[in-house]
C-alpha atoms as a PDB file:
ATOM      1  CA  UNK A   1      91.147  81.974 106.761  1.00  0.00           C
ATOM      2  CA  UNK A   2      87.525  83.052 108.221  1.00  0.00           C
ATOM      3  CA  UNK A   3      86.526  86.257 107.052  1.00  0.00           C
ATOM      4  CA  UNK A   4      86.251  88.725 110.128  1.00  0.00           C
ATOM      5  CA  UNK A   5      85.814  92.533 110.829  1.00  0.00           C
ATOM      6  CA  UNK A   6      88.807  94.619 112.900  1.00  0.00           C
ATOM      7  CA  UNK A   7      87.154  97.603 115.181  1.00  0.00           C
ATOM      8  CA  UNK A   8      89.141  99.881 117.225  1.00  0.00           C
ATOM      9  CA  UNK A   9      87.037 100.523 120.389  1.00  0.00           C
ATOM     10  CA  UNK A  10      87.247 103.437 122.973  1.00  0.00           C
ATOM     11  CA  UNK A  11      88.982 105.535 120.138  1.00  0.00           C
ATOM     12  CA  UNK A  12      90.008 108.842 121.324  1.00  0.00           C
ATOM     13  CA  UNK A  13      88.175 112.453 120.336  1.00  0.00           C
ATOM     14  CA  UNK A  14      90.028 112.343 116.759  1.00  0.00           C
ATOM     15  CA  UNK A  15      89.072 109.097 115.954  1.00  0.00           C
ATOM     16  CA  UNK A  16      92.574 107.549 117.041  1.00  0.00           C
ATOM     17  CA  UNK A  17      94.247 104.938 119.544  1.00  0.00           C
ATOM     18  CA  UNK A  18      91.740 102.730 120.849  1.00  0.00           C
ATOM     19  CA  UNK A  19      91.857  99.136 121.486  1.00  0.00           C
ATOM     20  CA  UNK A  20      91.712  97.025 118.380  1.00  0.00           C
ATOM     21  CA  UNK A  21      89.388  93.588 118.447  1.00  0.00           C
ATOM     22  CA  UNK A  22      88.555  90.757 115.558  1.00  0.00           C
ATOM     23  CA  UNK A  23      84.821  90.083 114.949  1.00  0.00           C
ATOM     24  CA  UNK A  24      83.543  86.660 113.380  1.00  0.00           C
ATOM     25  CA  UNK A  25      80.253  87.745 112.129  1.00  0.00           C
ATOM     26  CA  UNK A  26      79.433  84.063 111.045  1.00  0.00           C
ATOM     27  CA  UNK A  27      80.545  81.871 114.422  1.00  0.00           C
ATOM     28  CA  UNK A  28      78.872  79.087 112.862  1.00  0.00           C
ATOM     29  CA  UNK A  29      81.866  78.521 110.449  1.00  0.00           C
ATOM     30  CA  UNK A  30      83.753  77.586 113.649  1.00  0.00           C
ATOM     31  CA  UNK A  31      81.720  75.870 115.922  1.00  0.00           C
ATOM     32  CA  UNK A  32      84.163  74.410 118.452  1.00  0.00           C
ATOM     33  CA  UNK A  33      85.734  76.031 121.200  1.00  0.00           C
ATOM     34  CA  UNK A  34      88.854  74.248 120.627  1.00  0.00           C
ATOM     35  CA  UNK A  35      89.012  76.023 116.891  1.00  0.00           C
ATOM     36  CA  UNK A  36      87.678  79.556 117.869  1.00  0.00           C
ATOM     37  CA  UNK A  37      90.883  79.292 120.796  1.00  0.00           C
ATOM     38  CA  UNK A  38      93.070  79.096 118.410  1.00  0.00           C
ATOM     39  CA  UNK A  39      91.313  81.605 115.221  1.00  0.00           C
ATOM     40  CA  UNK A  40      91.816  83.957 118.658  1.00  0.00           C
ATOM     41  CA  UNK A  41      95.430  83.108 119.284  1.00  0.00           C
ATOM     42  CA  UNK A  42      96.437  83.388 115.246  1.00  0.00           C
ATOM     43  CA  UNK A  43      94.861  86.789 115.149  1.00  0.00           C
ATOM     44  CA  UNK A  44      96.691  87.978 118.329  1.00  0.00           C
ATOM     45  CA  UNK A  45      94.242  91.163 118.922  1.00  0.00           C
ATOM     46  CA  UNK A  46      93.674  91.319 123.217  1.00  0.00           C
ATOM     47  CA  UNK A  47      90.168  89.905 122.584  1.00  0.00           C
ATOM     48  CA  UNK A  48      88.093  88.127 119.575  1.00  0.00           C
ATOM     49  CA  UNK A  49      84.551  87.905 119.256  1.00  0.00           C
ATOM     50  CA  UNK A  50      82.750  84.683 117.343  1.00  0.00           C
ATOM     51  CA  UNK A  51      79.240  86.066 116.947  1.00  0.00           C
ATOM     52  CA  UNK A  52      76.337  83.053 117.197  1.00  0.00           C
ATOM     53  CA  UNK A  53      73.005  84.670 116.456  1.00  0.00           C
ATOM     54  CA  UNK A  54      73.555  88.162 114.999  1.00  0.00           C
ATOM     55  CA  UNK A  55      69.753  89.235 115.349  1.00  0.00           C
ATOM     56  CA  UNK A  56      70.025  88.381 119.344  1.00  0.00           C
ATOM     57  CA  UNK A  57      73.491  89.623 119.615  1.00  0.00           C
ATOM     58  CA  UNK A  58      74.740  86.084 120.807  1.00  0.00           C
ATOM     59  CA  UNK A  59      78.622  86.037 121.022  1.00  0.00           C
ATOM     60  CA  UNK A  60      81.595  84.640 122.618  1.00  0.00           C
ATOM     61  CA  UNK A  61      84.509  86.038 123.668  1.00  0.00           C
ATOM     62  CA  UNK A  62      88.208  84.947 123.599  1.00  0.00           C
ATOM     63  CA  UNK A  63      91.846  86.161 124.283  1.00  0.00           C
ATOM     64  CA  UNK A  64      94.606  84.585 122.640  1.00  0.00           C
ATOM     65  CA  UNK A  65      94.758  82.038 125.831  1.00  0.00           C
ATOM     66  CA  UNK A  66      91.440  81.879 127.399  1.00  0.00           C
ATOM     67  CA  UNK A  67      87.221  82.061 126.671  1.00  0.00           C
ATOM     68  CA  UNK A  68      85.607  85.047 128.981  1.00  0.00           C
ATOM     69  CA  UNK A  69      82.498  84.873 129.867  1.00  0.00           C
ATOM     70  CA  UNK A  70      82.297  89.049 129.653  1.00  0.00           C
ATOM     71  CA  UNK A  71      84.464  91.785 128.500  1.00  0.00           C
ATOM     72  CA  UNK A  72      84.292  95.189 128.170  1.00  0.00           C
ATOM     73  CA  UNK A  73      85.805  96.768 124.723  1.00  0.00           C
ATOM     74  CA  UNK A  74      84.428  93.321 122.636  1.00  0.00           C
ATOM     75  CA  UNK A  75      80.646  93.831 123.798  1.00  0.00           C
ATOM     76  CA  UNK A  76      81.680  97.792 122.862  1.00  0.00           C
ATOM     77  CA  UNK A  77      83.035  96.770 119.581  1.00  0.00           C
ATOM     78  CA  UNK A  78      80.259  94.017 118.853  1.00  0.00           C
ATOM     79  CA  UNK A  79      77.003  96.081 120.159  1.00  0.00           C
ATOM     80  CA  UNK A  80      78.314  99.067 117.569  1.00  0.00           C
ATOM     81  CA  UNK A  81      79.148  96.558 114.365  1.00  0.00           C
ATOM     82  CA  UNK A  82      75.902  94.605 114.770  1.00  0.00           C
ATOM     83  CA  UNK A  83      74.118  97.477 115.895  1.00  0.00           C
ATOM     84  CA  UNK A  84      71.628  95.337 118.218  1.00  0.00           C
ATOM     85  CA  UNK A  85      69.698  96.051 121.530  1.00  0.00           C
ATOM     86  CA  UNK A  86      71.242  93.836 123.460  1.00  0.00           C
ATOM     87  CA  UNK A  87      74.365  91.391 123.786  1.00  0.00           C
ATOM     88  CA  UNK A  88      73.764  88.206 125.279  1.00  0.00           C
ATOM     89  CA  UNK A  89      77.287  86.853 126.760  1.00  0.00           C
ATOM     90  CA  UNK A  90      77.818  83.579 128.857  1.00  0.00           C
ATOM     91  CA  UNK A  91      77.872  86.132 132.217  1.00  0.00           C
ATOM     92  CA  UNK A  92      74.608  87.675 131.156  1.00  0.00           C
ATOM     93  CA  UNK A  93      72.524  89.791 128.618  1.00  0.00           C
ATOM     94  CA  UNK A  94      74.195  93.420 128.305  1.00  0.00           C
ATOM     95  CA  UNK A  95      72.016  95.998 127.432  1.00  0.00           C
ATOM     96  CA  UNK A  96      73.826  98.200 124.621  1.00  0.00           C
ATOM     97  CA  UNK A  97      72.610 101.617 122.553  1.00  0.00           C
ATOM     98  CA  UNK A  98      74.356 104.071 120.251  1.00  0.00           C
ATOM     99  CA  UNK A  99      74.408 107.652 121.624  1.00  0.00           C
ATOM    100  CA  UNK A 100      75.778 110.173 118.761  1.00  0.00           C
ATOM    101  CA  UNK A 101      79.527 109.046 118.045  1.00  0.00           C
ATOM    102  CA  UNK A 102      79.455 106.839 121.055  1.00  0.00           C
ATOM    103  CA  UNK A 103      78.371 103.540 121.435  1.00  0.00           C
ATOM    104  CA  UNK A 104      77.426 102.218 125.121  1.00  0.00           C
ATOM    105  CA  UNK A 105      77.102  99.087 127.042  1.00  0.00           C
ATOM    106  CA  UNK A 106      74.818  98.170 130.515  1.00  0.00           C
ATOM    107  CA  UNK A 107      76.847  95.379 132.544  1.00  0.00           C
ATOM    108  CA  UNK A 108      77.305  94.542 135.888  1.00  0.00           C
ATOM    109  CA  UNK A 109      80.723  94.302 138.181  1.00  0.00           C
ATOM    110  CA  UNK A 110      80.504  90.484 139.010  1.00  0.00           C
ATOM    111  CA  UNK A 111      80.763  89.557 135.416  1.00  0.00           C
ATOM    112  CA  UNK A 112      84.504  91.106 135.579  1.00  0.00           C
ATOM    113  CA  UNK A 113      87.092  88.304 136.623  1.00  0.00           C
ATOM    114  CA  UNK A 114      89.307  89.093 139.590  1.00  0.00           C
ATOM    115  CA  UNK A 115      91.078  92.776 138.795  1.00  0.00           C
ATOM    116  CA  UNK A 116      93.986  94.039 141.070  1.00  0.00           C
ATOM    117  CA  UNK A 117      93.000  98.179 140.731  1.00  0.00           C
ATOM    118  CA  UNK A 118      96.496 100.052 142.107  1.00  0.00           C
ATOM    119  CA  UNK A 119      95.739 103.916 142.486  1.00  0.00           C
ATOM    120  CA  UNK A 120      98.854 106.169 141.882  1.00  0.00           C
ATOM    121  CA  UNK A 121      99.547 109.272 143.456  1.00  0.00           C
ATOM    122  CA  UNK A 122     100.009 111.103 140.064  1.00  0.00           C
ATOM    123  CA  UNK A 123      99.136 110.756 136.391  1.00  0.00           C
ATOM    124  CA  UNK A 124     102.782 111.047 135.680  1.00  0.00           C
ATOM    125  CA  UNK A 125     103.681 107.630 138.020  1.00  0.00           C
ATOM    126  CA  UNK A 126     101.062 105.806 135.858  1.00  0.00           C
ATOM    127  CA  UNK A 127     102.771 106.985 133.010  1.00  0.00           C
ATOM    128  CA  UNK A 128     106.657 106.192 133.932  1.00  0.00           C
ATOM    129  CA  UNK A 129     105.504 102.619 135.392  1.00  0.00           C
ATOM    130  CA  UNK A 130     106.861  99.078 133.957  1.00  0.00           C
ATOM    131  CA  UNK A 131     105.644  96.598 132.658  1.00  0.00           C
ATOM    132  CA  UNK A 132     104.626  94.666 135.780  1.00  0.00           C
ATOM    133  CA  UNK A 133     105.728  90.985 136.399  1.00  0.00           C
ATOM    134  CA  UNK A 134     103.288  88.408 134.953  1.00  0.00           C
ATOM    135  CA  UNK A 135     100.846  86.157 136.897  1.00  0.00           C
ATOM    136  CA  UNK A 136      98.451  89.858 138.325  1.00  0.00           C
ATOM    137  CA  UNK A 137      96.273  91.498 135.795  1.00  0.00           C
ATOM    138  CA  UNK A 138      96.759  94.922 137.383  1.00  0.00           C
ATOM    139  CA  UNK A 139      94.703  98.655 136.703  1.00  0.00           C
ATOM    140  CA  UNK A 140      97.105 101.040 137.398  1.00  0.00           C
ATOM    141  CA  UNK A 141      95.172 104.064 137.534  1.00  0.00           C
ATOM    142  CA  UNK A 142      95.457 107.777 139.226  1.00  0.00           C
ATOM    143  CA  UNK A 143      92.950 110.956 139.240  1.00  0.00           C
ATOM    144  CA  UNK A 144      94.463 113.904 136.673  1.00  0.00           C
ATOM    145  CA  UNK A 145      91.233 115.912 137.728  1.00  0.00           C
ATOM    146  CA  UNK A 146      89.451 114.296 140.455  1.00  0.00           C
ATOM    147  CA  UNK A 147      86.440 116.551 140.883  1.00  0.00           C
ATOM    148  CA  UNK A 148      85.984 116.140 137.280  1.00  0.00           C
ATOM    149  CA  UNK A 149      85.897 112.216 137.693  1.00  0.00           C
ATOM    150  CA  UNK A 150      88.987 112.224 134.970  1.00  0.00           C
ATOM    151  CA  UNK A 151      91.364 109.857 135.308  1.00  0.00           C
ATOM    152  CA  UNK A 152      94.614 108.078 133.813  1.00  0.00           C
ATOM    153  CA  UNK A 153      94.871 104.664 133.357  1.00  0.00           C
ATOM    154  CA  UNK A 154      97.157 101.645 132.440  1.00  0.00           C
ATOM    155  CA  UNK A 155      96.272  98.102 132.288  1.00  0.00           C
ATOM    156  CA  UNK A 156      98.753  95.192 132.285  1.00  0.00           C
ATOM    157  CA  UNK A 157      97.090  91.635 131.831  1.00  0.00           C
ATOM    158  CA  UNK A 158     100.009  89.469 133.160  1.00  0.00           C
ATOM    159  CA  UNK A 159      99.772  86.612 130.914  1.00  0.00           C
ATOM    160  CA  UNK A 160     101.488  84.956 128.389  1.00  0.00           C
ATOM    161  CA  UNK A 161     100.153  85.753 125.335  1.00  0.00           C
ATOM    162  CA  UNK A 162     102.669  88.712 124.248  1.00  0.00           C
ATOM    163  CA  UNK A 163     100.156  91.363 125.283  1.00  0.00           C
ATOM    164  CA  UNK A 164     102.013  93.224 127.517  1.00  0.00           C
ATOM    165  CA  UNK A 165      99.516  96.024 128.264  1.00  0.00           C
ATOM    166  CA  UNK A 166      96.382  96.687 126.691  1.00  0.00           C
ATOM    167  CA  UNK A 167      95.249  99.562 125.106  1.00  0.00           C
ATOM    168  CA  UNK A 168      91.829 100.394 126.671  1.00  0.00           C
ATOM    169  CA  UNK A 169      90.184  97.722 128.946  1.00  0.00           C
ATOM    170  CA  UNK A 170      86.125  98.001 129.631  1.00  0.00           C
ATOM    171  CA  UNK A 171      85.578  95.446 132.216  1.00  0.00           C
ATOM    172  CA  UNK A 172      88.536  97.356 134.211  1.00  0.00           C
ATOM    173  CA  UNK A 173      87.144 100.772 134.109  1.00  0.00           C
ATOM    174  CA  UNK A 174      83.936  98.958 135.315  1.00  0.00           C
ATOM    175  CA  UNK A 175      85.370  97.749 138.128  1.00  0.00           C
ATOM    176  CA  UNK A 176      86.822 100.559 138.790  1.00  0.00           C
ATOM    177  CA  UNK A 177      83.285 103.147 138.556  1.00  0.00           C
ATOM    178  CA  UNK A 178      81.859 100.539 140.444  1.00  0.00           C
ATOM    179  CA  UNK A 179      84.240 100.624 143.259  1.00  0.00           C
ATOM    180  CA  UNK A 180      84.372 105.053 143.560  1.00  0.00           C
ATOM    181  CA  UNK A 181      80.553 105.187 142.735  1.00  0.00           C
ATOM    182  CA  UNK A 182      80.598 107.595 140.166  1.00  0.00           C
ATOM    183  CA  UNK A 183      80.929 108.305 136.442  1.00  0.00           C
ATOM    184  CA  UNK A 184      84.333 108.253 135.131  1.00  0.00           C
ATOM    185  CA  UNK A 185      86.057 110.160 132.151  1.00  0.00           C
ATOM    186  CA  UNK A 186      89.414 107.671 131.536  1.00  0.00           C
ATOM    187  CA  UNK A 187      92.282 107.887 129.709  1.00  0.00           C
ATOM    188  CA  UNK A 188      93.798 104.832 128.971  1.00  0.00           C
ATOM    189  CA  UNK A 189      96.824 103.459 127.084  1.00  0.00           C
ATOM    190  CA  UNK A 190      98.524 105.886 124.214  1.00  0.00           C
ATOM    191  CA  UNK A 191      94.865 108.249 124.155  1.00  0.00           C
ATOM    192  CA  UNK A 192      92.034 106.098 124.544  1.00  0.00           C
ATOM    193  CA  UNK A 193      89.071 107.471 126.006  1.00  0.00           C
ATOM    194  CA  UNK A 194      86.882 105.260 128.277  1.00  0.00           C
ATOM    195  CA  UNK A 195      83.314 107.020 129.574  1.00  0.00           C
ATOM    196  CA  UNK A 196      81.708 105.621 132.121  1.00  0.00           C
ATOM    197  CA  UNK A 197      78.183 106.128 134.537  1.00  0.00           C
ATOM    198  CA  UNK A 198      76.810 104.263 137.608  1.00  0.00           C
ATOM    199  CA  UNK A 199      73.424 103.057 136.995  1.00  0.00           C
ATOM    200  CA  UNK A 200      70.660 101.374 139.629  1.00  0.00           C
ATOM    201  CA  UNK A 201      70.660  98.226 140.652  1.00  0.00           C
ATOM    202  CA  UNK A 202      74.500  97.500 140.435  1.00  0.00           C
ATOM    203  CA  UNK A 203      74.292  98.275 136.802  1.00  0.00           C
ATOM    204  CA  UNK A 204      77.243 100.211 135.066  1.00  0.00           C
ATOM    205  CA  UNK A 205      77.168 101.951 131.930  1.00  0.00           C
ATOM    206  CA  UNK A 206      80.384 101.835 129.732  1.00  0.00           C
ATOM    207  CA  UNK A 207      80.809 104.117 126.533  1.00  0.00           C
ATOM    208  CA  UNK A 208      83.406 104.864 123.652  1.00  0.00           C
ATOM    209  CA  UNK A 209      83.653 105.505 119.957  1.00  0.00           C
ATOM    210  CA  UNK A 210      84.124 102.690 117.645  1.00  0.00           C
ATOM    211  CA  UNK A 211      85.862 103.090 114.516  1.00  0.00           C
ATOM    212  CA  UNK A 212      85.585 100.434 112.024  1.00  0.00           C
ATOM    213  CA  UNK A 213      89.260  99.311 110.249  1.00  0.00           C
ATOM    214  CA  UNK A 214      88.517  96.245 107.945  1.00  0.00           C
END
């Protein structure tokens, strides 16, 4: 099997939870999409990253089911393990820096495919919901301190690919900041923490801690 990294991204204050993704540092051993598709789908993790040209930060993202031309918690994971300037993803180039223990990504809303974002009237109906029906990839999200900007979050992806919910979701929480207009402190999943800042010119900022397991 290719050798690969595991990260956990958007860990919480303790260094826990977060949202685990596979990094091929050396995409050139698997050149075709066709093999990378399935290297995704045998590793099972919500997202894996094939990375092209470590010096620019070239990668390319897959779920177990499907190539995305952005998502949130890979660029995370990938900006932190290659340490890099910059990402540059088939959506764009996303701007990426390290901050103390957090790591933090520059990427605009329109990269994000379609997103159904369901506010809740409380954290605690986030936290009793279901696992929705398949066939929506649904946000499920209410304010547990509003003026604070904090919020609780779920995130169901609806497909078939025996990820049920995911643990912490970037391109979401994007979404999301971009639609309210203002930074975001989000709890997500079991405990993972998700920052998040509006920047100019449509930009969003999207931070977490990064923990490196293999």
């Amino acid at each position: 099997m290719t050798d690969y990294d595991v990260v956990r991204v958007f860990c919480g204050p303790r260094g826990g939870y977060g949202n685990e993704l596979g990094v091929v540092r050396e995409g050139s051993f698997m050149p075709e999409r066709s093999e990378r598709q399935l290297f995704a789908e045998k590793l099972g993790f919500s997202e894996t990253v094939f990375v092209d040209d470590p010096e620019r930060g070239v990668i390319d993202i897959y779920t177990p089911t499907l190539r995305l031309p952005f998502a949130g918690h890979p660029c995370v994971g990938a900006a932190w393990l290659l340490d890099v300037p910059e990402l540059v993803t088939p959506a764009g180039t996303v701007g990426a820096r390290q901050d103390g223990e957090f790591c933090w990504i520059e990427a605009r809303a329109e990269w994000v495919p379609p997103r159904t974002l369901r506010q809740y009237a409380t954290a605690a109906e986030v936290d009793a919901l279901a696992v929705p029906p398949k066939g929506e990839w649904v946000y499920a999200w209410a304010w547990e301190d509003e003026p604070a900007g904090r919020i609780r979050a779920r995130a169901f992806p609806g497909r078939d690919d025996n990820i049920d919910e995911d643990e912490a979701t970037g391109a979401a929480a994007l979404l999301l900041t971009d639609q309210l207009g203002r930074a975001l402190n989000i709890t997500q999943g079991a405990g993972s923490q998700i920052l998040t800042a509006p920047q100019p010119y449509g930009w969003t900022e999207i931070g977490g801690r990064v923990v490196l397991e293999r």
